[in-house]
Protein backbone atom coordinates (compact mmCIF):
# COMPACT_ATOMS: atom_id res chain seq x y z
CA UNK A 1 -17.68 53.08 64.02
CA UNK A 2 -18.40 53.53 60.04
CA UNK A 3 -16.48 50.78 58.15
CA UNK A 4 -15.98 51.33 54.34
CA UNK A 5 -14.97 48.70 51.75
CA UNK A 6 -13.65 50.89 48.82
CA UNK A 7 -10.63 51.69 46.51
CA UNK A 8 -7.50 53.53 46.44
CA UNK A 9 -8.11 55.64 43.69
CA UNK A 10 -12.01 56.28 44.35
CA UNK A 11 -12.36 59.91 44.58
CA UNK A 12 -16.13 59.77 45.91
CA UNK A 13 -15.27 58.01 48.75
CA UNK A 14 -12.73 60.71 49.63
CA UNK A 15 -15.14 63.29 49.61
CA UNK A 16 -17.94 61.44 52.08
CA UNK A 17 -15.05 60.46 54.52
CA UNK A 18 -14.97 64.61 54.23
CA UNK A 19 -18.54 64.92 55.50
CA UNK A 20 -18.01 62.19 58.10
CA UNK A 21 -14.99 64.35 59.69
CA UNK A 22 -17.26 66.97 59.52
CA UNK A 23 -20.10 65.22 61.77
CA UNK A 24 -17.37 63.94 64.05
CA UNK A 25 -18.10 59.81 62.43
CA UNK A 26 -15.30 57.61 63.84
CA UNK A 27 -14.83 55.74 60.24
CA UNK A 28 -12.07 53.59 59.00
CA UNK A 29 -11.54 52.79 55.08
CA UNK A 30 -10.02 49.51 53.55
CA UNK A 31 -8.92 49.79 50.46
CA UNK A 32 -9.26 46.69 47.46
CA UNK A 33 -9.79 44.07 50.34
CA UNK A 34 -9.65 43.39 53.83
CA UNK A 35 -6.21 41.86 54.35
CA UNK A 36 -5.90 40.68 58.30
CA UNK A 37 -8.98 38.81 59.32
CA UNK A 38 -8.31 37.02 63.10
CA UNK A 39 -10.86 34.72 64.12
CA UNK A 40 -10.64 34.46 67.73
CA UNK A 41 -13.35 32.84 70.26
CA UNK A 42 -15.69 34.96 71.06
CA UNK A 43 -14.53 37.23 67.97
CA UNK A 44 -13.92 38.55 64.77
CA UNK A 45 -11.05 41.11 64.38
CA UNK A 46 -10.55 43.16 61.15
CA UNK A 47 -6.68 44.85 60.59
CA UNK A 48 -7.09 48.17 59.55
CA UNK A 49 -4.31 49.27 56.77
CA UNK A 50 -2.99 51.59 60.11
CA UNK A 51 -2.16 48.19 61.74
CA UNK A 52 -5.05 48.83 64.22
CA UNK A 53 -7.05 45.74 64.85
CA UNK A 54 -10.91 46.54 64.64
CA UNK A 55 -13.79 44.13 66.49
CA UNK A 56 -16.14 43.34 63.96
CA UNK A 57 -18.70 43.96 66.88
CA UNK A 58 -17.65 47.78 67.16
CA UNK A 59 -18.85 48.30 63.78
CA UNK A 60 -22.01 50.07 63.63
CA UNK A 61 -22.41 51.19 59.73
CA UNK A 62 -20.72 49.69 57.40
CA UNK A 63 -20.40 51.08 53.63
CA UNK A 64 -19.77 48.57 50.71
CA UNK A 65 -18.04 51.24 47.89
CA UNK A 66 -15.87 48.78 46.09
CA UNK A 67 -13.72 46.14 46.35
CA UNK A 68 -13.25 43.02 47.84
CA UNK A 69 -14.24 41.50 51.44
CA UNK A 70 -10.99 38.98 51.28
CA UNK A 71 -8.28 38.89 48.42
CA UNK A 72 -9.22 36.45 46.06
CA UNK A 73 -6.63 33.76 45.64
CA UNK A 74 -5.81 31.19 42.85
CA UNK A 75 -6.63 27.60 44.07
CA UNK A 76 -7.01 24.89 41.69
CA UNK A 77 -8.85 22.53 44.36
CA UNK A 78 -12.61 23.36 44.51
CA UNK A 79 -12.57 22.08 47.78
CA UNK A 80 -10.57 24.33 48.96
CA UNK A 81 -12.12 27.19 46.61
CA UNK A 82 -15.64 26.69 48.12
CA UNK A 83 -14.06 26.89 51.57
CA UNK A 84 -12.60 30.32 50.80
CA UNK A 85 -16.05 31.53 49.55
CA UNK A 86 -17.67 30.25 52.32
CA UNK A 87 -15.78 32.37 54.56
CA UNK A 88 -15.98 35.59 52.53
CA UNK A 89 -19.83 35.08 52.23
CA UNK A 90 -20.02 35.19 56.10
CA UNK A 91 -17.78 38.22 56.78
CA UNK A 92 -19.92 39.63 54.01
CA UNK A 93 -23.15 38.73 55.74
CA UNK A 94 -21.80 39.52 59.11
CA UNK A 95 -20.97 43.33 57.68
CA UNK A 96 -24.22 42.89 55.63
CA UNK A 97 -26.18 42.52 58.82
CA UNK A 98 -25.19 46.30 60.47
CA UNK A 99 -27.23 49.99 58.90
CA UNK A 100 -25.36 50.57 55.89
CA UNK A 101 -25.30 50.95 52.16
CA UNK A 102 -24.77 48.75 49.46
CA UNK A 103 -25.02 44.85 49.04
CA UNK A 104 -21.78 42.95 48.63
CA UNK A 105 -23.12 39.68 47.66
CA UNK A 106 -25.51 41.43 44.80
CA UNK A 107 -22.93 43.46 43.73
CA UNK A 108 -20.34 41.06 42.80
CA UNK A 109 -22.80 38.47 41.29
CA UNK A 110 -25.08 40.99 39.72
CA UNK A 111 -26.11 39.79 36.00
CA UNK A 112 -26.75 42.40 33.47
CA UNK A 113 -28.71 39.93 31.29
CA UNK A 114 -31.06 39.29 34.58
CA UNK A 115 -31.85 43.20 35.73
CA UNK A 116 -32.47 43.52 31.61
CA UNK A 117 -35.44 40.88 32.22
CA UNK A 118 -36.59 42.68 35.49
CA UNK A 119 -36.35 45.71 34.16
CA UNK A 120 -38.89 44.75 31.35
CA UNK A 121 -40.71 42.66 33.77
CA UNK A 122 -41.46 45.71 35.97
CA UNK A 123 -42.79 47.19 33.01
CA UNK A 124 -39.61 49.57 31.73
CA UNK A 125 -38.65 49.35 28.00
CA UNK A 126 -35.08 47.78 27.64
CA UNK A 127 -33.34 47.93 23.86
CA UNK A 128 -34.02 44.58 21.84
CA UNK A 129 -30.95 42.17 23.11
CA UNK A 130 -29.26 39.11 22.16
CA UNK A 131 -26.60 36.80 23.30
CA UNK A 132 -25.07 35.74 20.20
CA UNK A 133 -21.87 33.15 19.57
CA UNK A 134 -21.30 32.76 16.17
CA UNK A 135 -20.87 35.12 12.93
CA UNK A 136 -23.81 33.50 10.91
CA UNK A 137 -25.97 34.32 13.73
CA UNK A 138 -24.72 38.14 14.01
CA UNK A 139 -24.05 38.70 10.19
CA UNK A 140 -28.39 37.51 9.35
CA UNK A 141 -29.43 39.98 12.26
CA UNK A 142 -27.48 42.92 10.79
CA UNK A 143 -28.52 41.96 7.09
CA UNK A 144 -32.75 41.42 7.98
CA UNK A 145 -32.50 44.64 9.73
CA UNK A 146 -30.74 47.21 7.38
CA UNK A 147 -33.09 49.97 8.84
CA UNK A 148 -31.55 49.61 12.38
CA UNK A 149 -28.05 49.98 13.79
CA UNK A 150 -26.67 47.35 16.71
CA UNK A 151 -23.97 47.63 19.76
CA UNK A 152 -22.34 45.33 21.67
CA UNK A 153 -21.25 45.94 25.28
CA UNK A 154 -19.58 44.38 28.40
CA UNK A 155 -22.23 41.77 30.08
CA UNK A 156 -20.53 42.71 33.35
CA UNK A 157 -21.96 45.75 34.96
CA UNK A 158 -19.10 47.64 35.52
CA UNK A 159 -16.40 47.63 32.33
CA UNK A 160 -13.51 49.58 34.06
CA UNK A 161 -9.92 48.21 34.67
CA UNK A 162 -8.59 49.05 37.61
CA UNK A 163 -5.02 49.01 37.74
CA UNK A 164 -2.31 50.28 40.35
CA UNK A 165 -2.29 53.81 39.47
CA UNK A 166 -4.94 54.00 36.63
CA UNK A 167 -7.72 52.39 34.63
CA UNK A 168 -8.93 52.03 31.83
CA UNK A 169 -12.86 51.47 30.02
CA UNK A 170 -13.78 49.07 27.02
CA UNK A 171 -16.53 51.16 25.69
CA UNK A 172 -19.72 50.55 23.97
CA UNK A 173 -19.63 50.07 20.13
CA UNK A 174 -21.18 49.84 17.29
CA UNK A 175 -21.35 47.17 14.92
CA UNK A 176 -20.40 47.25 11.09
CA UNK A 177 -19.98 44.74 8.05
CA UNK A 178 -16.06 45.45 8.15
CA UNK A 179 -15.69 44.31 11.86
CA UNK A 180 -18.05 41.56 11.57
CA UNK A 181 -16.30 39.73 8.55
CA UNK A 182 -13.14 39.71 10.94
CA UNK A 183 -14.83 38.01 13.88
CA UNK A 184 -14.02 34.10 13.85
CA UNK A 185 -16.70 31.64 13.06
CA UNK A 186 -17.39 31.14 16.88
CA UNK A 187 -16.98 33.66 19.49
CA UNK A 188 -17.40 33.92 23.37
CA UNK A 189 -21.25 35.02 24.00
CA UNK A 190 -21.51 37.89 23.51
CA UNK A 191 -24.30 40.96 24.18
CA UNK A 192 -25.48 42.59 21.05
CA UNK A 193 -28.44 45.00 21.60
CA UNK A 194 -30.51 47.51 19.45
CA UNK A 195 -28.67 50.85 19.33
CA UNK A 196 -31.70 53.38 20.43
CA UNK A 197 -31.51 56.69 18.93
CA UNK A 198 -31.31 59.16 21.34
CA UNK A 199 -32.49 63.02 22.40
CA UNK A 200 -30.18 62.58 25.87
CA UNK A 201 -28.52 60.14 27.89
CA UNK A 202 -29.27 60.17 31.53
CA UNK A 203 -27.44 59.01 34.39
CA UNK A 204 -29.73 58.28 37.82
CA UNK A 205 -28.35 57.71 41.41
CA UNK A 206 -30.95 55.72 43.62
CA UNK A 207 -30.37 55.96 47.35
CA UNK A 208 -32.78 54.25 49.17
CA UNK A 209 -35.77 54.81 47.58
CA UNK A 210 -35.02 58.26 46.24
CA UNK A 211 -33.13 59.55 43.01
CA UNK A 212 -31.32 62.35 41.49
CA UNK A 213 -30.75 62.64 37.99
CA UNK A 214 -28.74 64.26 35.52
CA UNK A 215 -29.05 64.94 31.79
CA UNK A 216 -26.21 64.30 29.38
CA UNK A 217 -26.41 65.74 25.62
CA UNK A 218 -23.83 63.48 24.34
CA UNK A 219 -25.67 62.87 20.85
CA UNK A 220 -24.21 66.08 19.10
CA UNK A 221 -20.64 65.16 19.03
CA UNK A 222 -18.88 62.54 17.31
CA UNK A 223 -16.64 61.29 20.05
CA UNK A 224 -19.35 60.68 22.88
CA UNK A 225 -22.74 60.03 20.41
CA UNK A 226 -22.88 55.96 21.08
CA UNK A 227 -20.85 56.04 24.66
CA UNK A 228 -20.95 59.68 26.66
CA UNK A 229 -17.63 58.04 28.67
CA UNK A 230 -15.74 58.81 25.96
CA UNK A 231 -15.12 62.04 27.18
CA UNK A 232 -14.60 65.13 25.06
CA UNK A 233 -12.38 66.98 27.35
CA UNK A 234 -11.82 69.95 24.62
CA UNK A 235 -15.51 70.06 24.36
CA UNK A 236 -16.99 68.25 27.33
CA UNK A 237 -20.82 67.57 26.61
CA UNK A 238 -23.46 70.11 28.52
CA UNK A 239 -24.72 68.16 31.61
CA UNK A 240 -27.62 69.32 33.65
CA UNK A 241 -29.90 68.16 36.66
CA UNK A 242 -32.94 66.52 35.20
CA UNK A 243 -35.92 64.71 37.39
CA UNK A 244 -37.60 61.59 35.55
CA UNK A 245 -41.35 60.87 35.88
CA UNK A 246 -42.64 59.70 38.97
CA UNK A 247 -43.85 56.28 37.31
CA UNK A 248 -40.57 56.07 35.86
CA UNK A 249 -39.32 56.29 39.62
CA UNK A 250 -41.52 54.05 40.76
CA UNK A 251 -40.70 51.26 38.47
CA UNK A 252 -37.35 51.59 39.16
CA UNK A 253 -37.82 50.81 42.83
CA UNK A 254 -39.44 48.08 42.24
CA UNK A 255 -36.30 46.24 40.02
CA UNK A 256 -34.56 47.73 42.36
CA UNK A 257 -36.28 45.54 45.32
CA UNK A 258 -35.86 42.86 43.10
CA UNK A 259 -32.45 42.44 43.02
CA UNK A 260 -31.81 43.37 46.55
CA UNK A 261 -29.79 46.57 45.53
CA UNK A 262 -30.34 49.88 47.82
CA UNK A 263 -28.08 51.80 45.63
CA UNK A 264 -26.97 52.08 42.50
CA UNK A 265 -26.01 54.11 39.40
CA UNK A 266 -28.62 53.56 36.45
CA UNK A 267 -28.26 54.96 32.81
CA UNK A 268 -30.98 55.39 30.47
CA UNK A 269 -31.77 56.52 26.80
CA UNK A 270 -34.37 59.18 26.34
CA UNK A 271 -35.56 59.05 22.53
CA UNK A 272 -36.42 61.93 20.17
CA UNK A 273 -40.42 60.79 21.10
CA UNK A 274 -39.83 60.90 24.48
CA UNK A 275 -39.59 57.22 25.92
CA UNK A 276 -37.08 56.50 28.38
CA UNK A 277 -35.38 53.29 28.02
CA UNK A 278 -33.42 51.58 30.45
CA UNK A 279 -29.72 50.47 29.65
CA UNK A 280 -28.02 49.24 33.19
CA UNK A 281 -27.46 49.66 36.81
CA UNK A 282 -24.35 49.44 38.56
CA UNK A 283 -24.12 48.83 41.98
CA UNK A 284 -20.75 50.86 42.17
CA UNK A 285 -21.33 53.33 39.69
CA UNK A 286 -19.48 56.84 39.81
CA UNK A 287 -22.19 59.30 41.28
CA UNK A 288 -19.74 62.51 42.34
CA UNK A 289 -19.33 64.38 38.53
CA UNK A 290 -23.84 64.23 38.89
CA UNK A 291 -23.26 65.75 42.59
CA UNK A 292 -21.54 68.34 41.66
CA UNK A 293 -22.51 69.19 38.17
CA UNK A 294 -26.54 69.89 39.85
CA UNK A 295 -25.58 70.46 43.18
CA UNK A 296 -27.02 67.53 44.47
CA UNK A 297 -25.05 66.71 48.25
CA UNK A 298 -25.22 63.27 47.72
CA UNK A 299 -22.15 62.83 49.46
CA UNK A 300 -23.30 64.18 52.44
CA UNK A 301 -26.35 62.61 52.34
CA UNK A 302 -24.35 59.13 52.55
CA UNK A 303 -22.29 60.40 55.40
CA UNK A 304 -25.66 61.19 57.39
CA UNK A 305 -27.31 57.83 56.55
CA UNK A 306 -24.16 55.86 57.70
């Protein structure tokens, strides 16, 4: 059996439980979180949202999409806190442990300022960034660098809300004298980086070793020029299937190794001189606009691995 750890509203996941039909996969999807966990003697049983009860033995493949392995819950009492955790970090290691895709434990404690560090440690250019808490700080770096522009961005690696029948994105932006004189003397830290001018954005899905890429020309129009997910659906930007270098590729596996991730979504910044820069990877990154904007089946190319 193929067990898959997703959401409700996840389109992608739809579309390899397709390809699984199609290859005759017994699979079962949670949505969110895994709800009904029985602990019994000899074994662990998993409800499935049909009510069917689901021997964590039987599961051969398990897919970690999205989500949550057990509902978080408020508790004030770290005792009992740390308990909880312990018992979702087994379950996770226990699914961990069977041919699959996807790392829960990395994914939900990945830290964007770490894979910047191991990105540039593996020898990939990452845009000049800062963790900055205070205006005086922020207001000198704009004002001794008048020749450059800066962002700020979510530290987390994923910056979507999901919500019970939509979401919603807190984009990247760029920073200016007028929003900076409204900030309060002290602020939560926060990631300011060098905005990189760019020929194309790119979007990367690693698999295992392998990639598929896709160019985005997002820096001709207004809307999408400093975040491409502000989507310009009157005028959507021209997308097409790109491969990066093979050293590129190869450096990428590499941070990749290093933070335990087999998958992943990565987006990069291709300058006007032609050097790629490395923005972020996320774990649970949309792939399925890239799959079928170039044709790549990556879809069923999960469904054949799990």
């Amino acid at each position: 059996m193929v067990f898959i750890l997703s959401n409700k509203n996840d389109f992608t996941t739809n579309l390899v439980q397709d390809w699984l039909y199609h290859y005759g996969k017994d699979a079962t999807r949670i949505n969110s979180y895994i709800t009904g966990l029985s602990f019994r003697t000899n074994n662990i049983f998993i409800k499935s949202e049909t009510g069917e009860q689901i021997n964590l033995n039987d599961i051969k493949s398990f897919w970690y999409r999205k989500g949550r392995v057990i509902k978080p819950v408020n508790m004030n009492h770290q005792t009992i806190k740390s308990e909880f955790e312990i018992t979702e970090g087994y379950i996770s290691y226990l699914l961990g442990e069977k041919k699959g895709i996807g790392n829960y434990q990395q994914a939900m404690n990945l830290n964007k300022l770490i894979v910047l560090q191991t990105a540039r440690k593996n020898g990939l250019n990452i845009p000049d960034t800062y963790v900055l808490d205070n205006k005086e700080d922020l207001s000198n770096l704009i004002s001794e660098n008048k020749n450059r522009e800066f962002i700020t961005k979510m530290k987390t690696e994923s910056s979507m809300f999901q919500f019970e029948d939509t979401s919603s994105i807190i984009y990247t932006n760029v920073l200016n004298e007028k929003f900076i004189k409204s900030l309060p003397e002290r602020f939560a830290p926060s990631l300011i980086q060098e905005k990189i001018e760019k020929l194309m954005e790119i979007r990367t899905f690693f698999l295992h070793g392998k990639t598929w890429s896709m160019a985005i020309f997002s820096q001709n129009d207004y809307q999408t020029k400093d975040d491409y997910r502000r989507y310009n659906n009157k005028k959507p930007n021209r997308n097409t299937l790109f491969k990066i270098p093979k050293n590129l590729e190869d450096k990428l596996c590499l941070v990749m190794n290093d933070l335990s991730l087999d998958t992943g979504s990565i987006d990069w910044i291709l300058t006007k001189d032609y050097q790629y820069y490395f923005l972020e990877v996320n774990p649970t990154g949309q792939f399925s606009n890239m799959s079928m904007t170039c044709n790549y089946p990556l879809e069923k190319i999960i469904a054949e691995k799990l």
